[in-house]
Protein backbone atom coordinates (compact mmCIF):
# COMPACT_ATOMS: atom_id res chain seq x y z
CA UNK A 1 -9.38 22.89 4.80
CA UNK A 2 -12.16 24.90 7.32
CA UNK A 3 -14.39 22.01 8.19
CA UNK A 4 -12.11 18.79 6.63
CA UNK A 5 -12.88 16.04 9.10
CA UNK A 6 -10.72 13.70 7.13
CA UNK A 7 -7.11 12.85 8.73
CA UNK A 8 -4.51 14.72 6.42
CA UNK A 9 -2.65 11.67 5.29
CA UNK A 10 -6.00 9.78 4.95
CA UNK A 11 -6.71 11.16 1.66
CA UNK A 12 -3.53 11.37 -0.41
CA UNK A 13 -3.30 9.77 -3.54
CA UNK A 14 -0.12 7.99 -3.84
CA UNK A 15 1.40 6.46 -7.00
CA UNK A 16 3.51 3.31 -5.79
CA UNK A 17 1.76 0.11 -6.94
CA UNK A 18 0.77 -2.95 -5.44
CA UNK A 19 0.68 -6.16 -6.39
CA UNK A 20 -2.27 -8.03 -7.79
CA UNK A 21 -3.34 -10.20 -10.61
CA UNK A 22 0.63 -10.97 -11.57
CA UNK A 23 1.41 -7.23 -12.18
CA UNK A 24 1.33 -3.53 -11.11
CA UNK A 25 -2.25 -2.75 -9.66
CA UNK A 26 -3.46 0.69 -8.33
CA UNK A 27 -6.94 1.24 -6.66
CA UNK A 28 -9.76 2.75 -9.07
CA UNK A 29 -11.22 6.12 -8.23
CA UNK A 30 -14.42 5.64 -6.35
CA UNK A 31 -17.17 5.71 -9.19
CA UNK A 32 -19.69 7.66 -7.21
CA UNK A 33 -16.99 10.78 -5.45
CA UNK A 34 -14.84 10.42 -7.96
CA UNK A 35 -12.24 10.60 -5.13
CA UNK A 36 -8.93 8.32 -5.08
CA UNK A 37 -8.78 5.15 -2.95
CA UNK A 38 -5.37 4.37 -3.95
CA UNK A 39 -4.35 6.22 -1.01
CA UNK A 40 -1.25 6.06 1.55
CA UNK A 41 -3.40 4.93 4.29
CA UNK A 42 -4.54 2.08 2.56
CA UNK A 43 -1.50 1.50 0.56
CA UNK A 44 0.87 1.48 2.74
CA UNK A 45 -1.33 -0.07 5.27
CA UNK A 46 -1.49 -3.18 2.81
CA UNK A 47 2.25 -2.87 2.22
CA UNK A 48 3.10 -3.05 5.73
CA UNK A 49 0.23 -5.89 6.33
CA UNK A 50 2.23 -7.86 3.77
CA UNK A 51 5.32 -7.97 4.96
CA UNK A 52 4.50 -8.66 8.67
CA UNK A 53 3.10 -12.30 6.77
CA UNK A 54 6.15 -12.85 4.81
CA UNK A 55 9.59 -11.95 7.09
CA UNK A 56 9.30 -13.22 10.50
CA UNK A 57 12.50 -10.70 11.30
CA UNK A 58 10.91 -7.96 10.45
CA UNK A 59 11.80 -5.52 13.10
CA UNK A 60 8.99 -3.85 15.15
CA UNK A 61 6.36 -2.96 12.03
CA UNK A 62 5.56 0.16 14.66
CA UNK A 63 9.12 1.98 14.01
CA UNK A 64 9.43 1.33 10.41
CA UNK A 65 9.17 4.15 8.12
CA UNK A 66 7.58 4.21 4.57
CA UNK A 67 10.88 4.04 2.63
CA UNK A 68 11.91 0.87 5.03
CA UNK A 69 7.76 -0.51 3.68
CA UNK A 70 8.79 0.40 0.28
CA UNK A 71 12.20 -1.26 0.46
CA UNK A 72 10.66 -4.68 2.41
CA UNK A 73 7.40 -4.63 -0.27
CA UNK A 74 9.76 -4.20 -3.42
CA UNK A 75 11.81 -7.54 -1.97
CA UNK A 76 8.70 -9.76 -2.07
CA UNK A 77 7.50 -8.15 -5.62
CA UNK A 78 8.51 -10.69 -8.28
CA UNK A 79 7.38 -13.66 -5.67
CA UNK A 80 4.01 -11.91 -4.87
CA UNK A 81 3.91 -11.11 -9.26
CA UNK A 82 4.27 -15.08 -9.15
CA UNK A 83 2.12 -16.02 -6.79
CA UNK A 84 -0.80 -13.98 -7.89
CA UNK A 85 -1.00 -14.79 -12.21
CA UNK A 86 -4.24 -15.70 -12.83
């Protein structure tokens, strides 16, 4: 890692999906690095982005932790499946 100027959590790939296009959606690879953009930053980042929108109780999205994201995201799955069909 001598010289890695990239945050640690920046870069790893992460395997929960999100929701696009009606279904399960991951970020491609980016074609020129060949490095993974379906990453936790931006993952959860667009997880936690999401559910601020959709539950006005949601407590302060500053003390949540990833597994309280995950649970929140997974409640609005089938409505954001719905909402996005093409």
């Amino acid at each position: 890692m001598s010289g890695n100027r990239e945050p640690l959590y920046g870069g790893v790939d992460v395997t929960t999906p999100l929701i696009r296009y009606g279904g399960d959606w991951w970020h491609p690879r980016d074609d020129e690095t060949g490095l993974p953009l379906h990453t936790l930053y931006t993952v959860y980042g667009e997880m936690l982005r999401q559910i601020c929108m959709d539950y006005s109780s949601l407590p302060d999205p500053r003390t949540l932790t990833m597994r309280e994201i995950e649970f929140f995201y997974d409640g609005l799955r089938p409505s954001l499946k719905a909402a996005t069909k093409d």
